[in-house]
N, C-alpha and C. Protein backbone atom coordinates (compact mmCIF):
# COMPACT_ATOMS: atom_id res chain seq x y z
N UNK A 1 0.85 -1.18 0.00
CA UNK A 1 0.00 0.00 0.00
C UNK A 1 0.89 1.24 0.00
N UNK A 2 0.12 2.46 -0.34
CA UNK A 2 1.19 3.98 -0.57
C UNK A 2 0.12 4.93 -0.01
N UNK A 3 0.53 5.54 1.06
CA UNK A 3 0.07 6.98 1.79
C UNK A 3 0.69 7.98 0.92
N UNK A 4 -0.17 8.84 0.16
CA UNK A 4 -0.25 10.01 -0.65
C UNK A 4 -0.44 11.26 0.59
N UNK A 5 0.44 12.52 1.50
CA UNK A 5 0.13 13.83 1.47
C UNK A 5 -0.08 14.64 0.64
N UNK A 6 -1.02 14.98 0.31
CA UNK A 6 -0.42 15.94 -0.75
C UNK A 6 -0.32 17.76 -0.13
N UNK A 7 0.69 18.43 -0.27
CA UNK A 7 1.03 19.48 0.22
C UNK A 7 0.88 19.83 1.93
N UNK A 8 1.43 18.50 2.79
CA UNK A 8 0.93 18.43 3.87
C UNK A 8 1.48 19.80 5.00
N UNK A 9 0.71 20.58 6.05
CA UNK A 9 0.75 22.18 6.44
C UNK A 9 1.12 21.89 7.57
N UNK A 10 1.10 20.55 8.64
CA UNK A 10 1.46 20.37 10.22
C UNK A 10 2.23 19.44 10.43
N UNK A 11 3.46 19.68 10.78
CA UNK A 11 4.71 18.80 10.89
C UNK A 11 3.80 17.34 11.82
N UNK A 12 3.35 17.59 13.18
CA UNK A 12 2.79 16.47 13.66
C UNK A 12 2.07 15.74 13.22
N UNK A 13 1.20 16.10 12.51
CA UNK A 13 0.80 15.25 11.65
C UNK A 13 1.42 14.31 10.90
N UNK A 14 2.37 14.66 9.55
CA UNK A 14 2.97 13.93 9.09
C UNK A 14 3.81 13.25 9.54
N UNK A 15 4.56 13.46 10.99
CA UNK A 15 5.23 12.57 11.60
C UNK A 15 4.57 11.47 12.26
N UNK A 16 3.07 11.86 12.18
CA UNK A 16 2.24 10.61 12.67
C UNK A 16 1.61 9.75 11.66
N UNK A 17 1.91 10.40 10.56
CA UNK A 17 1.19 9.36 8.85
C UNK A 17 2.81 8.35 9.42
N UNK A 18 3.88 8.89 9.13
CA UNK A 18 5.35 8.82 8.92
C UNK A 18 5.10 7.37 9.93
N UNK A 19 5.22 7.52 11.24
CA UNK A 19 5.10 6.59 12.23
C UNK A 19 4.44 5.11 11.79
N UNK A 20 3.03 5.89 11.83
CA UNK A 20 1.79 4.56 10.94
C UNK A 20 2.37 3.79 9.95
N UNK A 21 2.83 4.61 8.62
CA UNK A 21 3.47 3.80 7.65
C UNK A 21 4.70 3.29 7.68
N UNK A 22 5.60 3.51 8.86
CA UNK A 22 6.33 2.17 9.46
C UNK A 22 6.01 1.28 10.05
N UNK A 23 4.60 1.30 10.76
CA UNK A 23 4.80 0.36 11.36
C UNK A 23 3.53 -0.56 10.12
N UNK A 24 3.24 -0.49 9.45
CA UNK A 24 2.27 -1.00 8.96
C UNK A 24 3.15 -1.36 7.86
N UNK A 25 4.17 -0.66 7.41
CA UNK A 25 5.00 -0.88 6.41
C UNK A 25 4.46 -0.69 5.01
N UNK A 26 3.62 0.56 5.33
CA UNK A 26 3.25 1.54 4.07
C UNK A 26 4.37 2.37 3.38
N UNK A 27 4.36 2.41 2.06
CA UNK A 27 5.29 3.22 1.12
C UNK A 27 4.69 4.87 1.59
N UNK A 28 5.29 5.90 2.11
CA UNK A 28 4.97 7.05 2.27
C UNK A 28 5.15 7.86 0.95
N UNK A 29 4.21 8.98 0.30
CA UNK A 29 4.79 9.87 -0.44
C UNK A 29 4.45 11.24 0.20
N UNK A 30 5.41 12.23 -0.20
CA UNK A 30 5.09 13.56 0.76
C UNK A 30 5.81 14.51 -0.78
N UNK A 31 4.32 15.10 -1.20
CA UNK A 31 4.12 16.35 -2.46
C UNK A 31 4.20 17.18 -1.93
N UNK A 32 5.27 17.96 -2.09
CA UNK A 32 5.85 20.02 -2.40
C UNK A 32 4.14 20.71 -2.79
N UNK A 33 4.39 21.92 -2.28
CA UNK A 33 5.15 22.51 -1.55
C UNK A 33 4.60 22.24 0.25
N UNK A 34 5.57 22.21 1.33
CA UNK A 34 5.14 21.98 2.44
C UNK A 34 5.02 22.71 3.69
N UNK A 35 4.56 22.97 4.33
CA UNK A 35 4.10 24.28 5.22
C UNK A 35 5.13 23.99 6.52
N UNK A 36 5.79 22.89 6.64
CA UNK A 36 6.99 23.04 6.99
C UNK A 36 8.42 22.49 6.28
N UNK A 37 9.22 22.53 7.62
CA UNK A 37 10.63 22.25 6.64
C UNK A 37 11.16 20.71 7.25
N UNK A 38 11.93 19.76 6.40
CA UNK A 38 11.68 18.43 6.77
C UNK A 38 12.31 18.24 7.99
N UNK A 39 13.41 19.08 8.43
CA UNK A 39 14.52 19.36 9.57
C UNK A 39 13.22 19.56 10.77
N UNK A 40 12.11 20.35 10.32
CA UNK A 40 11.12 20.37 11.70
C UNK A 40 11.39 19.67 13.04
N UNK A 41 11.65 20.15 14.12
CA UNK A 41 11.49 19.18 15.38
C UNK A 41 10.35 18.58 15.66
N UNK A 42 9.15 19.38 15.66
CA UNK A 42 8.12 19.23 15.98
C UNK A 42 7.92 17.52 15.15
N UNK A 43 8.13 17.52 13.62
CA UNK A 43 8.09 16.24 12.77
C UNK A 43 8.71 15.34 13.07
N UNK A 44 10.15 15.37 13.39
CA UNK A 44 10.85 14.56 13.88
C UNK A 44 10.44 13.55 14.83
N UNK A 45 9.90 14.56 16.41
CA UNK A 45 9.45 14.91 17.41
C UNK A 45 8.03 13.07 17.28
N UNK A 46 7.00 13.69 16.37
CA UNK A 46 6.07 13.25 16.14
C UNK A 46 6.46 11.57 15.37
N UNK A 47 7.34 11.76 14.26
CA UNK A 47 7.59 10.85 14.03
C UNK A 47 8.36 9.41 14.80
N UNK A 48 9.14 10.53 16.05
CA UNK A 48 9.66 9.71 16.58
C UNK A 48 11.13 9.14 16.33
N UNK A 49 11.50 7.85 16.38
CA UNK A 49 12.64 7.27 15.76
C UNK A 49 12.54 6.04 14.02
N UNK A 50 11.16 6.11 13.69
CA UNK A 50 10.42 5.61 12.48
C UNK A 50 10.58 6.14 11.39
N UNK A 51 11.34 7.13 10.73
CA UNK A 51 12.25 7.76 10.17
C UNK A 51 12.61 7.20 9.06
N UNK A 52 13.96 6.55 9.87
CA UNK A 52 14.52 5.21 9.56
C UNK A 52 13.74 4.03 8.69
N UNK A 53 12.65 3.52 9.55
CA UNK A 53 12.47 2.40 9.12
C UNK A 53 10.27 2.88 8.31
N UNK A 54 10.70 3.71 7.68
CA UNK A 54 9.66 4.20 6.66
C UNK A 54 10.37 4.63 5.37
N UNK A 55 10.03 3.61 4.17
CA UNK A 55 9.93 3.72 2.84
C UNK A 55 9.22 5.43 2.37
N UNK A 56 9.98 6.63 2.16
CA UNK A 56 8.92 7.38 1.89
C UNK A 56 9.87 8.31 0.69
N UNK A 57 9.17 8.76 -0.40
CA UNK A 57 9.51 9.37 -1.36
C UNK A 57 9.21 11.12 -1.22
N UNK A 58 9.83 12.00 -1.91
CA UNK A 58 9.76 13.47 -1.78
C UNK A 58 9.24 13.83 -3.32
N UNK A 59 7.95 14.09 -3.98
CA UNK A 59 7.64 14.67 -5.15
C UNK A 59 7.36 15.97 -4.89
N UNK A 60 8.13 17.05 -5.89
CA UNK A 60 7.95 18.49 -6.03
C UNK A 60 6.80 18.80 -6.69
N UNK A 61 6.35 18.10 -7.42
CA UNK A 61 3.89 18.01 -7.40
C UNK A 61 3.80 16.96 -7.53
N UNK A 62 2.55 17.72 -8.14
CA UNK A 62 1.33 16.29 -8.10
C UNK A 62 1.43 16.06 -9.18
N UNK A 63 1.96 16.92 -10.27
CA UNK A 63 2.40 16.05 -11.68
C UNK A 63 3.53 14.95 -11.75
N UNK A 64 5.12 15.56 -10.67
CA UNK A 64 6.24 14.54 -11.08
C UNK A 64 5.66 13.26 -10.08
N UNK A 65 5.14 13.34 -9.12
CA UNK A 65 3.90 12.31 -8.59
C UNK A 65 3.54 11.41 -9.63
N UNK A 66 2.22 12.16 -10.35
CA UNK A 66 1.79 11.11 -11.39
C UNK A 66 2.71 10.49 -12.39
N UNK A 67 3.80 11.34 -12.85
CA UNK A 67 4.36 10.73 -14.06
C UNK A 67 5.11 9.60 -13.69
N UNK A 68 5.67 9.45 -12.30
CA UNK A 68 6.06 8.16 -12.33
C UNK A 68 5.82 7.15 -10.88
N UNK A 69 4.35 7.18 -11.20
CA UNK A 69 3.42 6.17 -10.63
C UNK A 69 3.03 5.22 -11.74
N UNK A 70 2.95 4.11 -11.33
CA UNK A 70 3.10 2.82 -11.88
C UNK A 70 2.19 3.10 -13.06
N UNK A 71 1.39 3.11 -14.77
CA UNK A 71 0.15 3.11 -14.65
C UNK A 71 -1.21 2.21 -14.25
N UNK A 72 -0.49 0.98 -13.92
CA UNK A 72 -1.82 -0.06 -13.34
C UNK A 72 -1.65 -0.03 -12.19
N UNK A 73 -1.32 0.84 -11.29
CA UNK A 73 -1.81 1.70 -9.78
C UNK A 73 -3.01 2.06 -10.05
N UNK A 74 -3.81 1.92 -8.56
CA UNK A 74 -4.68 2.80 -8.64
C UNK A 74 -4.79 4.07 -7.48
N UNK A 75 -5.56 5.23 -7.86
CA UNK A 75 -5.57 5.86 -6.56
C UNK A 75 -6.87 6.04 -6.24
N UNK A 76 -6.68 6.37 -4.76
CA UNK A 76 -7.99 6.35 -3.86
C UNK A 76 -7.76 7.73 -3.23
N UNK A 77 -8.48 8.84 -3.60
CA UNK A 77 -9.00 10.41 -3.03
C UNK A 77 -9.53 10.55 -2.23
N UNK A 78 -9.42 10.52 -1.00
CA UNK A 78 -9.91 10.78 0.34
C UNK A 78 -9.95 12.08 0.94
N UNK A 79 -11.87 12.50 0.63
CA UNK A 79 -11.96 13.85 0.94
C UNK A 79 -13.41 14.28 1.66
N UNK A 80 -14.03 14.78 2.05
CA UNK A 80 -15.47 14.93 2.31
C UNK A 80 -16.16 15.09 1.26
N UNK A 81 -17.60 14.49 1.06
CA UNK A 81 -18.14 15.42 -0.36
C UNK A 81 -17.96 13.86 -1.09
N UNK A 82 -17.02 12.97 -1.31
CA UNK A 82 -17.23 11.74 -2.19
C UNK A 82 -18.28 11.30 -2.29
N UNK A 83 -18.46 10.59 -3.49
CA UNK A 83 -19.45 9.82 -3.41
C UNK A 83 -19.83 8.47 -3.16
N UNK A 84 -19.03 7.83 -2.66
CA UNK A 84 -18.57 6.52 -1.94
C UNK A 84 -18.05 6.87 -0.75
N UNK A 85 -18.21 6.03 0.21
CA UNK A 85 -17.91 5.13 1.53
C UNK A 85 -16.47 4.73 1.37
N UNK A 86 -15.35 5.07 2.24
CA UNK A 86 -14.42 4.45 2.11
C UNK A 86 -14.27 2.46 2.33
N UNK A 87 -15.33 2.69 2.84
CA UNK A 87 -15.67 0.85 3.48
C UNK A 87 -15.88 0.17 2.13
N UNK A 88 -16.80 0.92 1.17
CA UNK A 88 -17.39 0.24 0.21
C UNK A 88 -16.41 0.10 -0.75
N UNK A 89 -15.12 0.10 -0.71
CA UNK A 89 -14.36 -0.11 -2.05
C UNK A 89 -13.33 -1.33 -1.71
N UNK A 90 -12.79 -2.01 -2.74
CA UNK A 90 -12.30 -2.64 -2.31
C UNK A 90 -11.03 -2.63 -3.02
N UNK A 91 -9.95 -2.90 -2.11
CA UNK A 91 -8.41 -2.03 -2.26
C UNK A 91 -7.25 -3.53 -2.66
N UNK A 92 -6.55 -2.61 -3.28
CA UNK A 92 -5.69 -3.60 -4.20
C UNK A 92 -4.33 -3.70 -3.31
N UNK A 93 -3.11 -4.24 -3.41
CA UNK A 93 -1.99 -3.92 -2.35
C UNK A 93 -1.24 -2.85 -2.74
N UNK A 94 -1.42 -2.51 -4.29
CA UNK A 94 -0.80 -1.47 -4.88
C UNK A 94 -0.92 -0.15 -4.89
N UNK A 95 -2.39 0.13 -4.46
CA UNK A 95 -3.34 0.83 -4.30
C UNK A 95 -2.48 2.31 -3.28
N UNK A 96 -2.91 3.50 -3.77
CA UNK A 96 -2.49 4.89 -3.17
C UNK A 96 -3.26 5.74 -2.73
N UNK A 97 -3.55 5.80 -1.53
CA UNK A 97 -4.36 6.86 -0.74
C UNK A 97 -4.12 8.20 -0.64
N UNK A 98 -4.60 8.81 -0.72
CA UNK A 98 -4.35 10.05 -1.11
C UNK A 98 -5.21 11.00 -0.17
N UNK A 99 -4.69 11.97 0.25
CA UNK A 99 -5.31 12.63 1.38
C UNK A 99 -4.38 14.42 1.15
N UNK A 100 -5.43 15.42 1.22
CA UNK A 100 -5.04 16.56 1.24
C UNK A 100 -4.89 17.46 2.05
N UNK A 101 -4.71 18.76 1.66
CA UNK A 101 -3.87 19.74 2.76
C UNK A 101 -4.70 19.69 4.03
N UNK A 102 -4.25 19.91 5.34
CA UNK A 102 -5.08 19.30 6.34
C UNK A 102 -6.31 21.39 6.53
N UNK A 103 -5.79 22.54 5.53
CA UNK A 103 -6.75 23.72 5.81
C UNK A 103 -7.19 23.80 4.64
N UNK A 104 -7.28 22.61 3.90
CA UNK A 104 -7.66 23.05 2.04
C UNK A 104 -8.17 22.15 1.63
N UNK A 105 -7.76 20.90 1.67
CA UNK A 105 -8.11 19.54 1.36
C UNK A 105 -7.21 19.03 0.01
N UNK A 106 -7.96 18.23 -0.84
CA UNK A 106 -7.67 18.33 -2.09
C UNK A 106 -8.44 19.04 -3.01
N UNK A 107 -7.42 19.58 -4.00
CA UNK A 107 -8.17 20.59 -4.93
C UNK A 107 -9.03 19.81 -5.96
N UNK A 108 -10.30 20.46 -5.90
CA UNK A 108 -11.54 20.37 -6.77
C UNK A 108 -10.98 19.69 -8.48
N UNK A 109 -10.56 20.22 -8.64
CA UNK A 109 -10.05 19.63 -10.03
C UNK A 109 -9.56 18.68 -10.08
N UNK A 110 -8.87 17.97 -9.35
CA UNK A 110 -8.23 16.80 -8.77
C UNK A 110 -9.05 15.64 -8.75
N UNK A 111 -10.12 16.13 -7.77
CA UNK A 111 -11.78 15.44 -7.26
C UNK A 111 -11.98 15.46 -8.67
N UNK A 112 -12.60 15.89 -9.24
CA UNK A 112 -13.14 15.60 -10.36
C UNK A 112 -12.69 15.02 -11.55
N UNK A 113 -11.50 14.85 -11.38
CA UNK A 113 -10.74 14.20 -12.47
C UNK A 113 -10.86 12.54 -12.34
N UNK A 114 -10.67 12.42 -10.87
CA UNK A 114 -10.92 11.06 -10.21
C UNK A 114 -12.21 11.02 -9.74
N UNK A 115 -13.32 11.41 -10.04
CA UNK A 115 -14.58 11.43 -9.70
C UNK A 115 -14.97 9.38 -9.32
N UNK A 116 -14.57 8.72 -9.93
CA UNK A 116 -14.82 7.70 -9.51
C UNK A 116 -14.41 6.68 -8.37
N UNK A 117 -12.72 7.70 -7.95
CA UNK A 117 -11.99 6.74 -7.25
C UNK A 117 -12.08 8.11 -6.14
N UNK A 118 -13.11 9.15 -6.02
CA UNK A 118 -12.98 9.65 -5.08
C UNK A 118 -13.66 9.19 -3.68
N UNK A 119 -13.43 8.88 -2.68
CA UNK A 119 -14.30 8.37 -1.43
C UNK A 119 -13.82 9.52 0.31
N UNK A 120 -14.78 9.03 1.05
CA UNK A 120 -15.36 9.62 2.02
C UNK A 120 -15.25 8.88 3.40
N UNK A 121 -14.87 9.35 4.06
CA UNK A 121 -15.40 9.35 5.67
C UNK A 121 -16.30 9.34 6.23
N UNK A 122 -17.42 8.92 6.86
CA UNK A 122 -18.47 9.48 6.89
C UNK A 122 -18.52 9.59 8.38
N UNK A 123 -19.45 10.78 8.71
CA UNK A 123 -19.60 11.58 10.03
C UNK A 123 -20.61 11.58 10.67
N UNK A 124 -21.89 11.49 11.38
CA UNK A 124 -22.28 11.13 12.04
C UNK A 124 -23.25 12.69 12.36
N UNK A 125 -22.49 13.46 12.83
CA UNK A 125 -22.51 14.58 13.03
C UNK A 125 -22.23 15.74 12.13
N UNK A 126 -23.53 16.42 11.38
CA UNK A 126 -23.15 17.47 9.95
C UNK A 126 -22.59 18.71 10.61
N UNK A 127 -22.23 19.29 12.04
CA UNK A 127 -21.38 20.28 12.47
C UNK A 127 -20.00 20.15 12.65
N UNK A 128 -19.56 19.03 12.49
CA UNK A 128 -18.42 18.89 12.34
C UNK A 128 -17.76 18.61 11.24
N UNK A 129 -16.64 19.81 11.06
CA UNK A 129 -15.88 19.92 9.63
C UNK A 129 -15.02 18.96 9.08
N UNK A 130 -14.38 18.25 9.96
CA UNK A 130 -14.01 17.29 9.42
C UNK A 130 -12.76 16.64 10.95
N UNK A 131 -12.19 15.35 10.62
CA UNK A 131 -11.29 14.74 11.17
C UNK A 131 -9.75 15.62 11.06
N UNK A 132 -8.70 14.84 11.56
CA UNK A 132 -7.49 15.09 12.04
C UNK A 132 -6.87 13.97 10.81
N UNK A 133 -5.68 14.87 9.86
CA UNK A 133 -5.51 14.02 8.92
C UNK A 133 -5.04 12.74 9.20
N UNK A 134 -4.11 12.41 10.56
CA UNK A 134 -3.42 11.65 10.52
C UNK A 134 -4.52 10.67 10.60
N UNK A 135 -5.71 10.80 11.53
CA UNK A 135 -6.79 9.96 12.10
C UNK A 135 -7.02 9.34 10.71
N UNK A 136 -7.55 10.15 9.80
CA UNK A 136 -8.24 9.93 8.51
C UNK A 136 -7.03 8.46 8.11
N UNK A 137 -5.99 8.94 7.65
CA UNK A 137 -5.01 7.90 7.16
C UNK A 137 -4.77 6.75 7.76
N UNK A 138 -5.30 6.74 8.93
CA UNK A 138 -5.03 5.67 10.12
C UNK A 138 -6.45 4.54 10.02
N UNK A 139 -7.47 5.55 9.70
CA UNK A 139 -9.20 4.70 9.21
C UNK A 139 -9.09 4.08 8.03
N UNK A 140 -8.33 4.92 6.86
CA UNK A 140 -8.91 4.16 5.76
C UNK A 140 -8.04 3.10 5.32
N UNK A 141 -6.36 3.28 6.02
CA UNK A 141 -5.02 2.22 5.57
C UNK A 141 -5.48 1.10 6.39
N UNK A 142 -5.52 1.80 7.36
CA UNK A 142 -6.08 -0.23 8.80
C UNK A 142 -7.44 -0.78 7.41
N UNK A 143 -8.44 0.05 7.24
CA UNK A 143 -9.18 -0.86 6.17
C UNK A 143 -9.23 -1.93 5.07
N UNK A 144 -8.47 -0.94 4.47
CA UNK A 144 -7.32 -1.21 3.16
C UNK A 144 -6.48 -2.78 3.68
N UNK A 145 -5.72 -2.86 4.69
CA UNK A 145 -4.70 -3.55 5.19
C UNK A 145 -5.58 -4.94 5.74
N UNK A 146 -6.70 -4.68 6.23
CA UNK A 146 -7.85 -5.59 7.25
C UNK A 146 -8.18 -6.26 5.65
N UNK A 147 -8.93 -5.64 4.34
CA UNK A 147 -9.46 -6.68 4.03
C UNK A 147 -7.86 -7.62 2.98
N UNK A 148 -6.98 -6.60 3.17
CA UNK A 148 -5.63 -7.79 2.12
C UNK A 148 -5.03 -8.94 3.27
N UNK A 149 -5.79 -8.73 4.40
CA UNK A 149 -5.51 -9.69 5.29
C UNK A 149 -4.33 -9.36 5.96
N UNK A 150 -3.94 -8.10 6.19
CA UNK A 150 -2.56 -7.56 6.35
C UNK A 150 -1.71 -8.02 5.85
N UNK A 151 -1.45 -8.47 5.32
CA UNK A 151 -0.73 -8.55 4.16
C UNK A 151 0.52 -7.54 3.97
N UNK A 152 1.58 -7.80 4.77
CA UNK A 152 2.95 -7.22 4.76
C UNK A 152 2.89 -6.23 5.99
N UNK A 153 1.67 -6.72 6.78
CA UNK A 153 2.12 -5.55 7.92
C UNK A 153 2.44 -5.92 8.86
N UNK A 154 3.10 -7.32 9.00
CA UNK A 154 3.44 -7.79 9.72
C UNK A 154 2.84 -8.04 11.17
N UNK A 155 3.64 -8.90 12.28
CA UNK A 155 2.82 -9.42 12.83
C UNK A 155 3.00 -8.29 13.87
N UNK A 156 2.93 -7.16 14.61
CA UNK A 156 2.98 -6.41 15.11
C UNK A 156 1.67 -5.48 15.03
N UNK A 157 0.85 -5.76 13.70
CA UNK A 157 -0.32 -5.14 13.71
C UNK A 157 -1.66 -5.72 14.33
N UNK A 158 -2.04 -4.79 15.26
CA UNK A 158 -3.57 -5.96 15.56
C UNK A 158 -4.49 -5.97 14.58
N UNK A 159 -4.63 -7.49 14.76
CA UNK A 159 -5.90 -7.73 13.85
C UNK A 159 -6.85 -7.91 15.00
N UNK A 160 -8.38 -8.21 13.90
CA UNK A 160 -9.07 -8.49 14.43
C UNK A 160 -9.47 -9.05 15.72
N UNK A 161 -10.32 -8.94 16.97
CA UNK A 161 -10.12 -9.89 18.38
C UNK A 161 -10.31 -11.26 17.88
N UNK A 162 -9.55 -11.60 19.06
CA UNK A 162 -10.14 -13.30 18.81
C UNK A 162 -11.28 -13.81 19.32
């Protein structure tokens, strides 16, 4: 599996995607431009000592992004507003999640380009604007990972109770 930021704005955050996709042993990507700098303490801080042992790539957009992503990848747009259920899809191991700026989201044109592979969170509560990105990445990858049977996330991840 591949965790997509795209233009991510809060160092803690991404040191907590960063964390997750070591230990789950997700491919990280982190798209320019970024609202901090990678030296951040605060990121470090968040990430911890997982650093190290996270696969993660640096694209300057979302074009040198696409141009060399696999083309029989698929991606998955994770935003409010989809028109699918993140539950309701069903995810490949190759498969790239994609999640946007945590004060912007992903841009509209984007959404609509992927209108089919765009999906949703769903909330419970219509006053609330939305989740905490890292949360978001943490709901829909454990999903993703639960139905490939975890599948490379080794045995350190909980599964299901017994």
């Amino acid at each position: 599996m591949h965790v997509v930021l795209v233009e991510p704005e809060i160092p803690p955050n991404t040191g907590n995607v960063a964390r997750l996709c070591a230990a789950t042993r997700t491919v990280l990507h982190l798209i320019e431009p970024f609202g901090f700098r990678l030296e951040d303490r605060d990121l470090r801080r968040a990430g911890m000592d997982y650093w190290e042992q996270v696969e993660w790539h640096r694209w300057r957009s979302w074009a040198e992004f696409d141009r060399h992503r696999p083309p029989e990848t698929r991606l998955w747009l994770v935003e409010s507003g989809g028109p699918r259920c993140y539950a309701d899809v069903v995810y490949g191991a190759g498969d790239f999640l994609v999640f946007g700026r945590e004060t912007a989201g992903l841009p509209r044109a984007l959404l609509e380009q992927h209108r089919p592979q765009w999906i949703r969170i769903p909330m419970a509560n219509p006053a609330s604007r939305s989740l905490n990105l890292s949360n978001c990445v943490a709901i829909v990858l454990y999903e993703a990972l639960r139905q490939r049977g975890w599948g490379g996330a080794g045995p350190g991840v909980a599964g299901p109770a017994a």
